[in-house]
C-alpha atoms as a PDB file:
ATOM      1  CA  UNK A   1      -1.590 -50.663  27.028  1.00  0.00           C
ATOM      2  CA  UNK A   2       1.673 -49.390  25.355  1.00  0.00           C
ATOM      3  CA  UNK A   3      -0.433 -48.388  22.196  1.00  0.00           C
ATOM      4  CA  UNK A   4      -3.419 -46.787  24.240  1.00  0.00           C
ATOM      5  CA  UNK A   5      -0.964 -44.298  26.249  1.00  0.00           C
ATOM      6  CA  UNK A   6       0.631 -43.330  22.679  1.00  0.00           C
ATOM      7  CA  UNK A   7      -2.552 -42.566  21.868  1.00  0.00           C
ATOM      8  CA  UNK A   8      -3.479 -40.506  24.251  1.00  0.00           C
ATOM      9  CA  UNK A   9       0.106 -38.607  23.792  1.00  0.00           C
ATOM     10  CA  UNK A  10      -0.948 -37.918  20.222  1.00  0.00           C
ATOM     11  CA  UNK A  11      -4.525 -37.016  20.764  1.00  0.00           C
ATOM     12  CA  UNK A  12      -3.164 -33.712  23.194  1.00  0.00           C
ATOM     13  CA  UNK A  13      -0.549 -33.250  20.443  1.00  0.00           C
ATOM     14  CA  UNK A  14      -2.847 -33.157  17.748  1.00  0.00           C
ATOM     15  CA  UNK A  15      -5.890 -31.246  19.977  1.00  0.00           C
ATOM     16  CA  UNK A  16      -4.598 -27.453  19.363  1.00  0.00           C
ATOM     17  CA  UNK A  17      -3.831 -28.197  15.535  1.00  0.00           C
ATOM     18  CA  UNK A  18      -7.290 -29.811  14.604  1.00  0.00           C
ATOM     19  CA  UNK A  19      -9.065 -26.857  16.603  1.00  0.00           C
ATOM     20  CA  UNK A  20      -6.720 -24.359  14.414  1.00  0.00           C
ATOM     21  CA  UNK A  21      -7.712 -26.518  11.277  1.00  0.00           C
ATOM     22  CA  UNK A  22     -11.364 -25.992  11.715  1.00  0.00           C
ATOM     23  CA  UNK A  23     -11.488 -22.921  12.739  1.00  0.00           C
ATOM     24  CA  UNK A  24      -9.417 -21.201  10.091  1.00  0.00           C
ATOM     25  CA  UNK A  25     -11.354 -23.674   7.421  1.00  0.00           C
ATOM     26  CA  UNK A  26     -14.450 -22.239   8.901  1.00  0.00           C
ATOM     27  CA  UNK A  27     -12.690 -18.530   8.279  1.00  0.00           C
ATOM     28  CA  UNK A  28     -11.871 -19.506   4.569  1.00  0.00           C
ATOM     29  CA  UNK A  29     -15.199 -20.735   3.623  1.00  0.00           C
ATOM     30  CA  UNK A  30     -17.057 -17.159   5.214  1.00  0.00           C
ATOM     31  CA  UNK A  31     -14.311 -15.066   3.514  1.00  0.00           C
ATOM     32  CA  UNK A  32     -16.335 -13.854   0.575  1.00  0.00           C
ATOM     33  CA  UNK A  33     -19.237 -13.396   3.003  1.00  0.00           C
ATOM     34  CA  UNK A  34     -17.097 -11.335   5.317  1.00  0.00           C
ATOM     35  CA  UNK A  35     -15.108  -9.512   3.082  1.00  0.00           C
ATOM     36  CA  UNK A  36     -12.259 -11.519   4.434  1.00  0.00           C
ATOM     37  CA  UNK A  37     -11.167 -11.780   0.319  1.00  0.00           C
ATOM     38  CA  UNK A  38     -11.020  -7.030   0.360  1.00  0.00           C
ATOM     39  CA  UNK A  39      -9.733  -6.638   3.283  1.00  0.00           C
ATOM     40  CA  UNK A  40      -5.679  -5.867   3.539  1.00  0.00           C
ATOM     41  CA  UNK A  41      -3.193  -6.008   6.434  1.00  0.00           C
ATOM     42  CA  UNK A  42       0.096  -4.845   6.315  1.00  0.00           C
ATOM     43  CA  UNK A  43       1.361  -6.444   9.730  1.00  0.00           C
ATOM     44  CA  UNK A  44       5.090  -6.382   9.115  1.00  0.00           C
ATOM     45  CA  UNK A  45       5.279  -9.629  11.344  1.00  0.00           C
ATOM     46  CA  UNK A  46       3.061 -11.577   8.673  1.00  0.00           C
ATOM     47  CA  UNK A  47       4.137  -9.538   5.418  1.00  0.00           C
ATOM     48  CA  UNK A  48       7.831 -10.612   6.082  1.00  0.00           C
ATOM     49  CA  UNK A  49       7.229 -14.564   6.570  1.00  0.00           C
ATOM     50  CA  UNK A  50       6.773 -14.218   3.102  1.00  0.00           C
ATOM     51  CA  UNK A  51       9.737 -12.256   2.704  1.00  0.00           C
ATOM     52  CA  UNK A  52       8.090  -9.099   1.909  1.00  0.00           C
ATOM     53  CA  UNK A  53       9.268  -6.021   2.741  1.00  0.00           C
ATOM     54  CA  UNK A  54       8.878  -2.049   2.520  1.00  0.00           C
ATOM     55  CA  UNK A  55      10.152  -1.239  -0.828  1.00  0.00           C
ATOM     56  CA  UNK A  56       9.664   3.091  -1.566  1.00  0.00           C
ATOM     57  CA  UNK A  57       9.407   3.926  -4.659  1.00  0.00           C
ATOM     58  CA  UNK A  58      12.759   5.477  -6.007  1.00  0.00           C
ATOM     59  CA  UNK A  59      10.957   8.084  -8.376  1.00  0.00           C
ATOM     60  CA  UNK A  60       8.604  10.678  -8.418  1.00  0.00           C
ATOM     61  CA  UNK A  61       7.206  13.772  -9.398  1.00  0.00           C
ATOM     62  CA  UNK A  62       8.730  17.567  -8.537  1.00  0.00           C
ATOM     63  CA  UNK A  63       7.365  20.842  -8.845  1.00  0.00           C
ATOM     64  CA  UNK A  64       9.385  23.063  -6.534  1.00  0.00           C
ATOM     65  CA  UNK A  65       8.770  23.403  -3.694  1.00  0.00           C
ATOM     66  CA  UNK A  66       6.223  20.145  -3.949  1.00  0.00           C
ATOM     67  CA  UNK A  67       6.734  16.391  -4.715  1.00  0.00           C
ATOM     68  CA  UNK A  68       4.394  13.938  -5.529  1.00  0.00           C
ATOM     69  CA  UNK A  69       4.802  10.336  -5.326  1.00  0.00           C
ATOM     70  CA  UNK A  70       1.967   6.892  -5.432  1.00  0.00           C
ATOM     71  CA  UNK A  71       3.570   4.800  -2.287  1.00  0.00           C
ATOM     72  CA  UNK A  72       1.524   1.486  -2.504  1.00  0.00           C
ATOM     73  CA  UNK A  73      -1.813   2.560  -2.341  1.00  0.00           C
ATOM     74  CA  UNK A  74      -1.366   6.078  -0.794  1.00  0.00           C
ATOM     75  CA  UNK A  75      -0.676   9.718  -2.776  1.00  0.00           C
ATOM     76  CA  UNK A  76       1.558  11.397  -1.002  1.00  0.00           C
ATOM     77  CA  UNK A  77       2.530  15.177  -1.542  1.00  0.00           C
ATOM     78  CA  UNK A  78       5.717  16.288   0.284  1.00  0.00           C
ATOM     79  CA  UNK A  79       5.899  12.652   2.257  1.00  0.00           C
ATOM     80  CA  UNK A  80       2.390  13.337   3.536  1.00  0.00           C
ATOM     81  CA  UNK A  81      -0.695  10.899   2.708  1.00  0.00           C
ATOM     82  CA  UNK A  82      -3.219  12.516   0.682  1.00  0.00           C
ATOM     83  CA  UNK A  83      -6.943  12.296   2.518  1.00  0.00           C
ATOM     84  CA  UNK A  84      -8.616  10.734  -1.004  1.00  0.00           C
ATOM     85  CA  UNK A  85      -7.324   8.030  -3.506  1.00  0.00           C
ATOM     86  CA  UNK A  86      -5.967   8.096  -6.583  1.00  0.00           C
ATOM     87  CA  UNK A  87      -5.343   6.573  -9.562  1.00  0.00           C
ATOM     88  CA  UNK A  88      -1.802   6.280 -10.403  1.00  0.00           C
ATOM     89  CA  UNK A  89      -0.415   9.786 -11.677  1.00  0.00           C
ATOM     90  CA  UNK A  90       1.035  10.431 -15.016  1.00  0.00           C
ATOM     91  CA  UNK A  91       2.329  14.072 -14.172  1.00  0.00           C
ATOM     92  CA  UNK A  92       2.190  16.503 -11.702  1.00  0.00           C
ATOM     93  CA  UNK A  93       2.701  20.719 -11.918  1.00  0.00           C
ATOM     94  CA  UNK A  94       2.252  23.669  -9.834  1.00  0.00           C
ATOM     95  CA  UNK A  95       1.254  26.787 -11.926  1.00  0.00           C
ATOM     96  CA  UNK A  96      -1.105  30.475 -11.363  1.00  0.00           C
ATOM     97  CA  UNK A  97      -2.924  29.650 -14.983  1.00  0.00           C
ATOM     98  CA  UNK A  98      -6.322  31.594 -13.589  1.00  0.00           C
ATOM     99  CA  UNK A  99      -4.780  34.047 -10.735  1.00  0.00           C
ATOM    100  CA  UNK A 100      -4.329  31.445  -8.110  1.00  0.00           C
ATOM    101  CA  UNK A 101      -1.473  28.821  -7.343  1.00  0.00           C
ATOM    102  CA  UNK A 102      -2.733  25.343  -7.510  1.00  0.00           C
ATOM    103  CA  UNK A 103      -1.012  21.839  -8.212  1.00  0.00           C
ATOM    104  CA  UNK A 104      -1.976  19.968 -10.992  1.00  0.00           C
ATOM    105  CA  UNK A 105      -1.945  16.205 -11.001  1.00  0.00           C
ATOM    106  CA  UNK A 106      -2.921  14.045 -13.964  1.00  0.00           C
ATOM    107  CA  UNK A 107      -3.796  10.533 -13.954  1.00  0.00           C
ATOM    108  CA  UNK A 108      -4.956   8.349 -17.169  1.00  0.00           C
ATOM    109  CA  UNK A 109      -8.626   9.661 -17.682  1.00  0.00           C
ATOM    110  CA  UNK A 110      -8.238  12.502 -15.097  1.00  0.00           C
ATOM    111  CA  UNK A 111      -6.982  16.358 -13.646  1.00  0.00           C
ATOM    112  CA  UNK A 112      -7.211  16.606 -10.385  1.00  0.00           C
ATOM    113  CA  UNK A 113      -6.449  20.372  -9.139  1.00  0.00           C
ATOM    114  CA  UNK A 114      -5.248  20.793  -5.479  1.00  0.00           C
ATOM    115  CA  UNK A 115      -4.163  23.861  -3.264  1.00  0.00           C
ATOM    116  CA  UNK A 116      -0.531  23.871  -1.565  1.00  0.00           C
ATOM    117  CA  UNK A 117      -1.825  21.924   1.411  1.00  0.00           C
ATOM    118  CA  UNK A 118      -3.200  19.193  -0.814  1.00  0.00           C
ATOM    119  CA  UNK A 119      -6.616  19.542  -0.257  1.00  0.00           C
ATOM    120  CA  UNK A 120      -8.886  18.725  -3.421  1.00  0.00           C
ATOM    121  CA  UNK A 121      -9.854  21.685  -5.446  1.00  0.00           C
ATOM    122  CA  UNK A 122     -11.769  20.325  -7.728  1.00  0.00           C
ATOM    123  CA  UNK A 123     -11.959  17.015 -10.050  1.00  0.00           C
ATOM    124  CA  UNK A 124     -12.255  17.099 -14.194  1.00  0.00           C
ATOM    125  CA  UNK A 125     -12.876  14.515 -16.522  1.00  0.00           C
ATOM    126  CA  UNK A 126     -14.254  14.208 -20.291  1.00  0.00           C
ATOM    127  CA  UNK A 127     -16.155  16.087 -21.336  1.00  0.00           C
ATOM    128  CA  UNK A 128     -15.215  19.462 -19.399  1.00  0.00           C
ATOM    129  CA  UNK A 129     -11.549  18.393 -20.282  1.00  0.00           C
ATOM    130  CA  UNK A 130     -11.181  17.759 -23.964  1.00  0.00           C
ATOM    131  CA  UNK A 131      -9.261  14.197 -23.630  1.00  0.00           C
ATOM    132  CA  UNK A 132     -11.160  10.786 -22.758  1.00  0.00           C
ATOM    133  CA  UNK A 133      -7.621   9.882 -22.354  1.00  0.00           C
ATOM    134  CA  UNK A 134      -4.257  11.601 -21.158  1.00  0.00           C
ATOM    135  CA  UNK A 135      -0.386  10.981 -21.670  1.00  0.00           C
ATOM    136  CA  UNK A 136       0.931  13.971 -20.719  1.00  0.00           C
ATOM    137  CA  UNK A 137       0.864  17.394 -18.653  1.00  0.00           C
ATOM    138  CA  UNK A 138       2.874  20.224 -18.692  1.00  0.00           C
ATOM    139  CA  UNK A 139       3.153  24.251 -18.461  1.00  0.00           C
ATOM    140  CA  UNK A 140       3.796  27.099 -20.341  1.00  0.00           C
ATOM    141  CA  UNK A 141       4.024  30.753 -18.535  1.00  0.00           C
ATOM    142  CA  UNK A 142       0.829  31.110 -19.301  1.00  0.00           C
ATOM    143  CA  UNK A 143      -1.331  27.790 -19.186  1.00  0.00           C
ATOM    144  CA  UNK A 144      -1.507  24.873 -18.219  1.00  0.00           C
ATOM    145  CA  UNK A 145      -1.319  21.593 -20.653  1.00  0.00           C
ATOM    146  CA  UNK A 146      -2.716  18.371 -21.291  1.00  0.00           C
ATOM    147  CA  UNK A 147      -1.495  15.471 -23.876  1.00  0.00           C
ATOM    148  CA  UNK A 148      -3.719  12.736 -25.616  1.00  0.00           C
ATOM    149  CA  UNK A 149      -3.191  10.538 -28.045  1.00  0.00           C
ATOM    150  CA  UNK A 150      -3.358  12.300 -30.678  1.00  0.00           C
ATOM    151  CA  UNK A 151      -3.726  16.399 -29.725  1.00  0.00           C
ATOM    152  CA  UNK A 152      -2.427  18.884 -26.701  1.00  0.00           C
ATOM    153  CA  UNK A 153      -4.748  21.146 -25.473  1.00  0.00           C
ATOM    154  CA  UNK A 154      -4.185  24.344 -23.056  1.00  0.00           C
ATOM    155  CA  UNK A 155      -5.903  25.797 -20.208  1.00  0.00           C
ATOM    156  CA  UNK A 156      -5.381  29.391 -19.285  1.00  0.00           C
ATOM    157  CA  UNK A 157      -7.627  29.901 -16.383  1.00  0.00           C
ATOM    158  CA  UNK A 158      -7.189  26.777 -14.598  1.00  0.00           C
ATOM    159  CA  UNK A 159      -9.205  24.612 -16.016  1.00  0.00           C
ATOM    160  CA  UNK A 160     -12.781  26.116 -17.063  1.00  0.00           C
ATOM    161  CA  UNK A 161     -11.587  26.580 -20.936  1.00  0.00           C
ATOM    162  CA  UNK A 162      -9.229  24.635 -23.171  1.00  0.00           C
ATOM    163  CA  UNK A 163      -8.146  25.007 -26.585  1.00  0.00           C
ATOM    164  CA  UNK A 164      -5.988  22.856 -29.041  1.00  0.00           C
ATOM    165  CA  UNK A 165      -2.473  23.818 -29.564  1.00  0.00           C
ATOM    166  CA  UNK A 166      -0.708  23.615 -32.710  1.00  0.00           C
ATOM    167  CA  UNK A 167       2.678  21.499 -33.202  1.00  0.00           C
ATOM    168  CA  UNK A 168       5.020  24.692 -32.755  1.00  0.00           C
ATOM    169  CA  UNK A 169       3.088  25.479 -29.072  1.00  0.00           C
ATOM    170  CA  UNK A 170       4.377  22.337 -27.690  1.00  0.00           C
ATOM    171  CA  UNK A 171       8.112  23.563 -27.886  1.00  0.00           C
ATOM    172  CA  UNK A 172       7.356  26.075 -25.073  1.00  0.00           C
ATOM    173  CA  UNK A 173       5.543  23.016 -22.879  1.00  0.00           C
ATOM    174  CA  UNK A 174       7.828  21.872 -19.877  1.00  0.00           C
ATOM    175  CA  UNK A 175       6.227  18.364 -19.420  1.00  0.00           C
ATOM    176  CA  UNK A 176       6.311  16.500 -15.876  1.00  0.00           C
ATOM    177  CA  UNK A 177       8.714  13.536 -16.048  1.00  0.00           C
ATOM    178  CA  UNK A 178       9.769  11.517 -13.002  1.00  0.00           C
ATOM    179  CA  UNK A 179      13.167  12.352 -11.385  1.00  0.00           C
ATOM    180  CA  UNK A 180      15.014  10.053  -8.897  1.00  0.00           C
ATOM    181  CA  UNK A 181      14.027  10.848  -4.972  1.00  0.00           C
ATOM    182  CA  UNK A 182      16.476  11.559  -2.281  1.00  0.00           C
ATOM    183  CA  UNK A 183      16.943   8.736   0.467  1.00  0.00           C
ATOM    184  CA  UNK A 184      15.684  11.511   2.925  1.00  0.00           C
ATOM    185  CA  UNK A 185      12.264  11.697   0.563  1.00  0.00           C
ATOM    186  CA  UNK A 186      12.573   7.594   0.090  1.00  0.00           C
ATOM    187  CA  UNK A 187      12.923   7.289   4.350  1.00  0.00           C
ATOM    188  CA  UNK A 188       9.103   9.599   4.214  1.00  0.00           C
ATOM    189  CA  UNK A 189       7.678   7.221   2.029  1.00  0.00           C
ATOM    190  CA  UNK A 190       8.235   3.895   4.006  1.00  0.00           C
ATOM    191  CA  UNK A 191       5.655   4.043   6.135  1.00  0.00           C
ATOM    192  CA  UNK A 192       3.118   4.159   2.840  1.00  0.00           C
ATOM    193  CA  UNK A 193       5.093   1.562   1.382  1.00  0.00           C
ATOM    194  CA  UNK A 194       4.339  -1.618   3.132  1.00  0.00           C
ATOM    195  CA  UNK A 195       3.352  -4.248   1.464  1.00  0.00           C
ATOM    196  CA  UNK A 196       0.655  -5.978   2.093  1.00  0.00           C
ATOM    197  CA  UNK A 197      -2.069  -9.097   1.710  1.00  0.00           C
ATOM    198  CA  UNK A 198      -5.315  -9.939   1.335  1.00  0.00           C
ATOM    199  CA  UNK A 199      -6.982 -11.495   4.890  1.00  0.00           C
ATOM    200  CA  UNK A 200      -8.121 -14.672   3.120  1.00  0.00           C
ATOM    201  CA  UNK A 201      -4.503 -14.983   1.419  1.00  0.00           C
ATOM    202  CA  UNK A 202      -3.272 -15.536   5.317  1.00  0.00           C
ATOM    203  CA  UNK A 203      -5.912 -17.380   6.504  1.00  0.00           C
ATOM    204  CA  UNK A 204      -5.023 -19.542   3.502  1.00  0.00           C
ATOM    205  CA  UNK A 205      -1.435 -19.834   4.490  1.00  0.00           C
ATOM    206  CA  UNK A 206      -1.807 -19.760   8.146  1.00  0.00           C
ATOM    207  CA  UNK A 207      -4.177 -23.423   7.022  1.00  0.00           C
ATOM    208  CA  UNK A 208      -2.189 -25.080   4.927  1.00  0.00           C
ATOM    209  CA  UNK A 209       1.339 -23.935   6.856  1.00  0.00           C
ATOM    210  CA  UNK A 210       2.852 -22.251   3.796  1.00  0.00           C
ATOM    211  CA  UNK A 211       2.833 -19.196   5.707  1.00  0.00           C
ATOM    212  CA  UNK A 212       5.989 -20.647   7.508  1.00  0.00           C
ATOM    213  CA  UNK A 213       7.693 -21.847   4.360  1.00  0.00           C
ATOM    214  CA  UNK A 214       8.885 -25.999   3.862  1.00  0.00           C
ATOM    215  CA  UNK A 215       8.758 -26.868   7.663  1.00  0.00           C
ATOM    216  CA  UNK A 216       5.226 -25.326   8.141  1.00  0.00           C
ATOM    217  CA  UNK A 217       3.894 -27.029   5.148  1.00  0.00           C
ATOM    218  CA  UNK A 218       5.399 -30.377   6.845  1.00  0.00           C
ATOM    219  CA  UNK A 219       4.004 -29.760  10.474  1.00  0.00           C
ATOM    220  CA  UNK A 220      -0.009 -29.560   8.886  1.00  0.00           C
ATOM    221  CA  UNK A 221       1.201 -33.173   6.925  1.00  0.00           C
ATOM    222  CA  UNK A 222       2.591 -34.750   9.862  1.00  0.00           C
ATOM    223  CA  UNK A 223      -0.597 -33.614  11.840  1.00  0.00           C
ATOM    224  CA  UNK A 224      -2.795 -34.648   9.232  1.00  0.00           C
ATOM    225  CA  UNK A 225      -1.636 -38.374   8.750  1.00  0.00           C
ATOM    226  CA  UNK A 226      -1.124 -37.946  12.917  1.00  0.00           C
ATOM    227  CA  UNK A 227      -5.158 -37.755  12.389  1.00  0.00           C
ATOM    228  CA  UNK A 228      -5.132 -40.848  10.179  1.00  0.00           C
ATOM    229  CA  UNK A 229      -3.501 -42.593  12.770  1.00  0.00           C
ATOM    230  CA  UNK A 230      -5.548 -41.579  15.666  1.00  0.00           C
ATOM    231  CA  UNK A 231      -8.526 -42.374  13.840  1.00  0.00           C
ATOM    232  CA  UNK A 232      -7.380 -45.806  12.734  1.00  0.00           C
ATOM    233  CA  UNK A 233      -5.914 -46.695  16.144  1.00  0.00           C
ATOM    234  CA  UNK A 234      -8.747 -45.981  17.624  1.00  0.00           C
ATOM    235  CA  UNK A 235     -11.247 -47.922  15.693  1.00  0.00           C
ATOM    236  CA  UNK A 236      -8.802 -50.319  16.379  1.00  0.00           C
ATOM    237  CA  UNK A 237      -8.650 -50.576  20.121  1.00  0.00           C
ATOM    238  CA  UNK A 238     -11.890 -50.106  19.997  1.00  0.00           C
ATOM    239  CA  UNK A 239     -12.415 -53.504  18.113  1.00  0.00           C
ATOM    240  CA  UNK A 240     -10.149 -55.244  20.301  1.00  0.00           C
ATOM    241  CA  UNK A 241     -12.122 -54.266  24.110  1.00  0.00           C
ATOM    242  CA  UNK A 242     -15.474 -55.532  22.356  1.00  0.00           C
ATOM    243  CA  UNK A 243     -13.772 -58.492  21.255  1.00  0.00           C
ATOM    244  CA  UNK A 244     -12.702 -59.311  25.051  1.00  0.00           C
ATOM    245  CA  UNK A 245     -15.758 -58.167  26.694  1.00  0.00           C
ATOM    246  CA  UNK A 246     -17.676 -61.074  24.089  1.00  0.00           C
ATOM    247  CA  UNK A 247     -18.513 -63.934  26.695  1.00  0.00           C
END
């Protein structure tokens, strides 16, 4: 009797888990199926059981009046998302090379030429910019300037023509380097700079109770061998009312 009500005590104890347990196994096994493996969240609530937290980048690129900065995944310009992604950027200017103000940003294999507002101008890669590969950008009064590995070339009508420039040119270039943000421009950025997880990452944790650190991992052991016991028990009471119902 005393072992039958104990049972029953640890069956409803155990119920919610084992549902949980199945369920989010299900979840794991469909992830790649379901895109469950792609798709991010950046729920603070989950992000910081794992001690995760919004970290802003503390550099970034200026062009007076306009600063540029990758938060996470997001391009900002002035502390305000971009509407298309990115690579990371290498180098950012603003210059009137070809009548018309437009900001320059450079990533790795890249130019990408926006107006104030940020909208996308236009897009070049090799071959209508000389460089399968860029390190650097700059300006001169007069052009605008892109660095490879082993040559600089110069645009003076925004973009549509460049043209080498020799080693004494590159003493009038002002390149883009990264200078330290403000904590008002660092306070903008937060909200882009969540971290965050893959959906099958917390399923996974959520599972096996690491989500919750030590004590989590403990309370999915303690329900698992509970399940040992429950099914051992039972097989065992089992055995014993057939073996007084025997004439």
């Amino acid at each position: 009797m005393f072992l039958r009500q104990w049972h029953k005590r640890a069956g409803v104890a155990a119920f919610l888990f084992m549902i949980w347990l199945g369920v989010s196994g299900f979840l794991i096994n469909q992830s790649s199926d379901w895109g469950y493996d792609t798709t991010r969240i950046d729920w603070s609530w989950i992000t910081g059981l794992y001690g995760l937290r919004a970290s802003p980048p503390s550099e970034g690129f200026a062009s007076d009046p306009f600063w540029l900065v990758k938060a996470g995944d997001t391009t900002t310009l002035n502390g305000v998302a971009l509407t298309y992604d990115t690579p990371m950027p290498l180098g950012f200017v603003v210059s009137t090379a070809g009548g018309e103000a437009l900001l320059y940003m450079a990533t790795r294999e890249s130019l990408y030429l926006m107006t104030p507002d940020g909208t996308l101008y236009d897009r070049l890669d090799s071959p209508i910019i000389p460089l399968r590969e860029l390190r650097r950008l700059g300006t001169t009064p007069s052009a605008v300037v892109i660095e490879g590995p082993e040559q600089a070339f110069g645009s003076p009508d925004g973009g549509l023509s460049w043209s080498p420039l020799e080693p004494t040119a590159l003493a009038e270039v002002q390149w883009s380097e990264k200078t330290p943000l403000s904590d008002a421009q660092r306070a903008d950025l937060e909200p882009y700079s969540r971290p965050s997880m893959s959906l099958e990452q917390t399923l996974l944790g959520l599972h096996s109770g690491r989500i919750f650190g030590d004590v989590g991992v403990w309370v999915v052991n303690i329900v698992g061998i509970l399940a040992v016991w429950l099914g051992v028990s039972g097989v065992w009471m089992t055995w014993r009312i057939s073996r007084r119902r025997r004439p």
